[in-house]
Structure formats: structure tokens, C-alpha cells
C-alpha atoms as a PDB file:
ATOM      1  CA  UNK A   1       2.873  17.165   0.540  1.00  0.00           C
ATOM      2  CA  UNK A   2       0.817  14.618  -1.796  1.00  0.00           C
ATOM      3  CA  UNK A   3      -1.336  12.174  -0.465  1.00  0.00           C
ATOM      4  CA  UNK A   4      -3.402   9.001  -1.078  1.00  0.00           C
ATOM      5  CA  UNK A   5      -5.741   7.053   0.730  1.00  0.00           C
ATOM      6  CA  UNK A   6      -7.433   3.755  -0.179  1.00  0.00           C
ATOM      7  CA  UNK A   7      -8.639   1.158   1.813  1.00  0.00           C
ATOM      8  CA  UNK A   8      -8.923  -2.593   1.127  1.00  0.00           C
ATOM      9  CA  UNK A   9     -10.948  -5.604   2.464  1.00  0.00           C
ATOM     10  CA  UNK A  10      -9.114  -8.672   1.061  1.00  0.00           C
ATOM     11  CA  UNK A  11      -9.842 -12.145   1.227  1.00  0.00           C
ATOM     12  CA  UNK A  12      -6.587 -14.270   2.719  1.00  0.00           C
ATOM     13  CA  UNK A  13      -6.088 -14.798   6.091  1.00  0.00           C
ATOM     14  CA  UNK A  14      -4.400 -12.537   8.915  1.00  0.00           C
ATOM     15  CA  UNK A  15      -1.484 -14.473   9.557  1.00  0.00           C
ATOM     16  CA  UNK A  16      -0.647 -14.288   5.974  1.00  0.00           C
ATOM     17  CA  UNK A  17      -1.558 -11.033   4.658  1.00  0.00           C
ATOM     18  CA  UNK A  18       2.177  -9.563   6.213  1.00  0.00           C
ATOM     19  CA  UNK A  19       3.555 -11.948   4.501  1.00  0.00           C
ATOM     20  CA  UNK A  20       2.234 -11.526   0.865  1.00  0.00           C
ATOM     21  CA  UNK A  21       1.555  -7.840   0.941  1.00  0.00           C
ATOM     22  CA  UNK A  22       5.476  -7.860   1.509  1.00  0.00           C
ATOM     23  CA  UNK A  23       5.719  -9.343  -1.493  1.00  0.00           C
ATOM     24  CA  UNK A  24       3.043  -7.095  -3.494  1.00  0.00           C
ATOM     25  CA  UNK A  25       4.812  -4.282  -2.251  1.00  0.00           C
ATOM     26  CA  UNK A  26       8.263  -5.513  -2.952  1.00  0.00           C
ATOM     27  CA  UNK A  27       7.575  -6.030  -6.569  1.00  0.00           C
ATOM     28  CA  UNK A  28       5.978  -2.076  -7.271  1.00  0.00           C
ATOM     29  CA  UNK A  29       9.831  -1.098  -5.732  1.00  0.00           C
ATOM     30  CA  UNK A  30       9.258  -0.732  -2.437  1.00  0.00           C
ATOM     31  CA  UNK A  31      12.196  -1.750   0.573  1.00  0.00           C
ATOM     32  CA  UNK A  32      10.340  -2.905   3.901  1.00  0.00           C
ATOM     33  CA  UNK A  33      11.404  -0.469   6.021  1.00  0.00           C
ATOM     34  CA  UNK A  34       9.381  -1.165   9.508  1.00  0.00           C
ATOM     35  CA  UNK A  35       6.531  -4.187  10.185  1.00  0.00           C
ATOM     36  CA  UNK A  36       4.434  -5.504  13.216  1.00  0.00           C
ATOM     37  CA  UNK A  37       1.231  -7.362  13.267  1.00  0.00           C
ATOM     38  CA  UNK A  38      -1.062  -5.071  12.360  1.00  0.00           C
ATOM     39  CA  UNK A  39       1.229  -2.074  10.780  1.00  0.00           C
ATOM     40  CA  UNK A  40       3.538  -2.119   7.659  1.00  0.00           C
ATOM     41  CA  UNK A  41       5.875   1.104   6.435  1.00  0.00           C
ATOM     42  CA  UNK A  42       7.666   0.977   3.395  1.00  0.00           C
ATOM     43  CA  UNK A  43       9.931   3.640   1.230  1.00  0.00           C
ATOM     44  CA  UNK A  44      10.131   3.372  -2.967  1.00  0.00           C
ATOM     45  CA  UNK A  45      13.502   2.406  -3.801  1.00  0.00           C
ATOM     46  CA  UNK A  46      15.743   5.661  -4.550  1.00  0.00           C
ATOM     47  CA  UNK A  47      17.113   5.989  -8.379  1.00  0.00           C
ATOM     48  CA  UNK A  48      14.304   6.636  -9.946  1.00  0.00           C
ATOM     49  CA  UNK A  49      12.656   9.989  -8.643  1.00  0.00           C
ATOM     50  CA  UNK A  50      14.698  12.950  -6.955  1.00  0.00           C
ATOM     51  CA  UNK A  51      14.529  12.460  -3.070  1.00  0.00           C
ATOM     52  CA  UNK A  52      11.516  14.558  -1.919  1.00  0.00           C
ATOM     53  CA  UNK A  53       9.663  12.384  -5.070  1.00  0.00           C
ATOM     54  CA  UNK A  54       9.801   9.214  -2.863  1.00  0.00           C
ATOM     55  CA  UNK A  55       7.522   7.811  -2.156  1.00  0.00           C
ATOM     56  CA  UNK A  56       6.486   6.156   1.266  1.00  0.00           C
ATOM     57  CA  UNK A  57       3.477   3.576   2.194  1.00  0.00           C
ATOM     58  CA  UNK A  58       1.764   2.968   5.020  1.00  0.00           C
ATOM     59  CA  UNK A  59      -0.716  -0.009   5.988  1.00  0.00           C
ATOM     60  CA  UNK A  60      -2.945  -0.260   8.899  1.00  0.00           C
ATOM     61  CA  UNK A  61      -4.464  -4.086   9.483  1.00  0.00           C
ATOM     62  CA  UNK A  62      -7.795  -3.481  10.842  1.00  0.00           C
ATOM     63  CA  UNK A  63      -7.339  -6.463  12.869  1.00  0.00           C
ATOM     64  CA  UNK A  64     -10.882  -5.334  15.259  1.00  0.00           C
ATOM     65  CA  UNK A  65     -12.709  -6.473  12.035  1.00  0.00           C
ATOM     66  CA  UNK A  66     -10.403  -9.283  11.182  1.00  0.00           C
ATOM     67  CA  UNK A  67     -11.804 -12.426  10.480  1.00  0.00           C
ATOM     68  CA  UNK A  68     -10.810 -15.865   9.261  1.00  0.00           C
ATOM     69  CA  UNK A  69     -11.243 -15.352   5.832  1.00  0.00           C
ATOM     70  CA  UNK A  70     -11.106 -11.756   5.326  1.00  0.00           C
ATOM     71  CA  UNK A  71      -8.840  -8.737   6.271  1.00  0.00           C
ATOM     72  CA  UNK A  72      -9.201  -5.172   6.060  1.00  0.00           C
ATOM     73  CA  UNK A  73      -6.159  -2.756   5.317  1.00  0.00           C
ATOM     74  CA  UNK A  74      -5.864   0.863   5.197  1.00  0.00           C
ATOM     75  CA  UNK A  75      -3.250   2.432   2.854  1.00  0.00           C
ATOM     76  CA  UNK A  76      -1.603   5.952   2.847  1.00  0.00           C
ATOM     77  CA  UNK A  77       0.737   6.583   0.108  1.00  0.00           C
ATOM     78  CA  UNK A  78       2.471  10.213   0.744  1.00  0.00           C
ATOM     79  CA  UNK A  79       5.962  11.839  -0.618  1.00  0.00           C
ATOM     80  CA  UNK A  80       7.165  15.256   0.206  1.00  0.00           C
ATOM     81  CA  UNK A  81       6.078  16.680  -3.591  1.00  0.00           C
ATOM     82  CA  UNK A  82       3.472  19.149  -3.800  1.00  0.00           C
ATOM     83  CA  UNK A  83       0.667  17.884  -6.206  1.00  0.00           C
ATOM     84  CA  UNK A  84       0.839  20.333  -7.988  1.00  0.00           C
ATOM     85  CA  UNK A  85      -0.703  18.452 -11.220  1.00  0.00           C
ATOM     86  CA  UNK A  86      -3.050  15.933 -10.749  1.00  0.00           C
ATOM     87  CA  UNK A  87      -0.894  13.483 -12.441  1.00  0.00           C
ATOM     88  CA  UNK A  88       2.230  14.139 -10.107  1.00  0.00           C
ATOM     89  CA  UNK A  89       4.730  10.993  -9.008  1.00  0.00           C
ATOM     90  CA  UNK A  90       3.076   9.987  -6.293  1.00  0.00           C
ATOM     91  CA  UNK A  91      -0.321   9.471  -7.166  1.00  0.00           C
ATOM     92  CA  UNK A  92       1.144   7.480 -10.535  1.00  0.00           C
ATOM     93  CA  UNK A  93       2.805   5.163  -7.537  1.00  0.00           C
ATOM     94  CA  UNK A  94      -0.502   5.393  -5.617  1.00  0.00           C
ATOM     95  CA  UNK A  95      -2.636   3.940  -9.178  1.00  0.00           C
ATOM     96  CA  UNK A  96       0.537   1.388  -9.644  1.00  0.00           C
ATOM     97  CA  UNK A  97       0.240   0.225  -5.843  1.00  0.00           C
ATOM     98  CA  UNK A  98      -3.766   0.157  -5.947  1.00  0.00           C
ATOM     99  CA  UNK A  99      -3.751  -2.027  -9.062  1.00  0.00           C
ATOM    100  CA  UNK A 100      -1.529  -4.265  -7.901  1.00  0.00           C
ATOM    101  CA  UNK A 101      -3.259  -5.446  -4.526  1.00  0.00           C
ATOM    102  CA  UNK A 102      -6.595  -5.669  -6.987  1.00  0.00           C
ATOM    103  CA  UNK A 103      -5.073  -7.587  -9.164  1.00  0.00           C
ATOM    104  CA  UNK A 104      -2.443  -9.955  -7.094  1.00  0.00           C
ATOM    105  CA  UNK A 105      -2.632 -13.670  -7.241  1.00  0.00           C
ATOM    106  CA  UNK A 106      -2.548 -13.963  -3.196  1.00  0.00           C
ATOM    107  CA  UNK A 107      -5.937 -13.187  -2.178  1.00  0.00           C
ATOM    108  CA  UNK A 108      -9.467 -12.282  -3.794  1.00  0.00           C
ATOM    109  CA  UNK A 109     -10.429  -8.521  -3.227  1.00  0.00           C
ATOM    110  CA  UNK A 110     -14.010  -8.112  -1.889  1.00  0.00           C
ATOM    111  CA  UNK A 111     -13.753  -4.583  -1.435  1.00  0.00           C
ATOM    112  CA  UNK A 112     -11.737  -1.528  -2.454  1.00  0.00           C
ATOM    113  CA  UNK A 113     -12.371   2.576  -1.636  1.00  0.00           C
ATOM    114  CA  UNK A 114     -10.180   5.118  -3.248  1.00  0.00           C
ATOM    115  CA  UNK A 115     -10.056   8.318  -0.420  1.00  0.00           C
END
């Protein structure tokens, strides 16, 4: 089973963070499958990849270090593929996912650790 850790201290504020990561993850192909305050789960979109190739997300809020201004998340991207190569399917979603949370328009990334 591949899988991908990162974690992420952005800049935007609790109460919206749910909100635009939805959105962030929405546009790499993602469906929301299962969100609460502090946890978000979502699956790629099948179509693409054979079944065991998708690929699903999971982010952890850190809301004990939460603060007005900044939030920190921790990601784990994992599919039911053995990684057999280092450049398998889910660790090209993993760089695509990664990139796009640096790069988004919603919030100003202070920090970011690849695991």
C-alpha cells in the first residue's frame, strides 16, 4: 500500500480552512466523501486509474495549535498500489495535491514538511 505524508501550517482562518481546502481538493479530482471540524476524507474521482490506483486523502486540523490567523493540517495520501517505482500513481497525486495547497490563492503557506 503507497503512502504520503505532509503536513501544512497555513495562514487563513479555522472556520474557513473546511471550506476552501474543499475547494483545493475538489479541483485536483477529488469527491468529498466524509467532513467534521477538524477531519476531512476524500476519494480521487474513478475513470482515470484502475480501482486499487485510487487514490484517497486524509486531513487532520490540528485545531490544539489553531490560532486566529494560522492553521495547521496533516495530510495522508494512500491507495491500495504497491510503490513499487518511486514514481507510482499515487505519489504523482501526492506532488499534484502538495503543490496545489502551496500554491492556492486562499491562504499564504508559512510552513510545509514532506514525511
Amino acid at each position: 500500500m503507497a503512502r504520503y505524508t505532509g503536513l501544512f501550517k497555513v495562514s487563513v482562518t479555522a472556520a474557513d480552512l473546511q471550506q476552501r481546502l474543499c475547494s483545493v481538493l475538489e479541483s485536483c479530482n477529488f469527491n468529498i466523501v466524509y467532513q467534521t471540524g477538524d477531519y476531512l476524507m476524500a476519494r480521487e474521482r474513478p475513470g482515470r486509474v484502475a480501482y486499487h490506483q485510487l487514490v484517497t486523502v486524509e486531513v487532520l486540523v490540528d485545531g490544539t495549535t489553531a490560532t486566529d490567523e494560522e492553521v495547521q493540517m496533516h495530510m495522508v495520501i494512500r491507495n491500495e498500489e504497491l510503490p513499487l517505482q518511486i514514481e507510482n500513481h499515487c505519489r504523482q497525486v501526492y506532488e499534484q495535491v502538495s503543490q496545489a495547497i502551496m500554491s492556492t490563492h486562499y491562504w499564504q503557506l508559512i510552513e510545509a514538511v514532506a514525511g
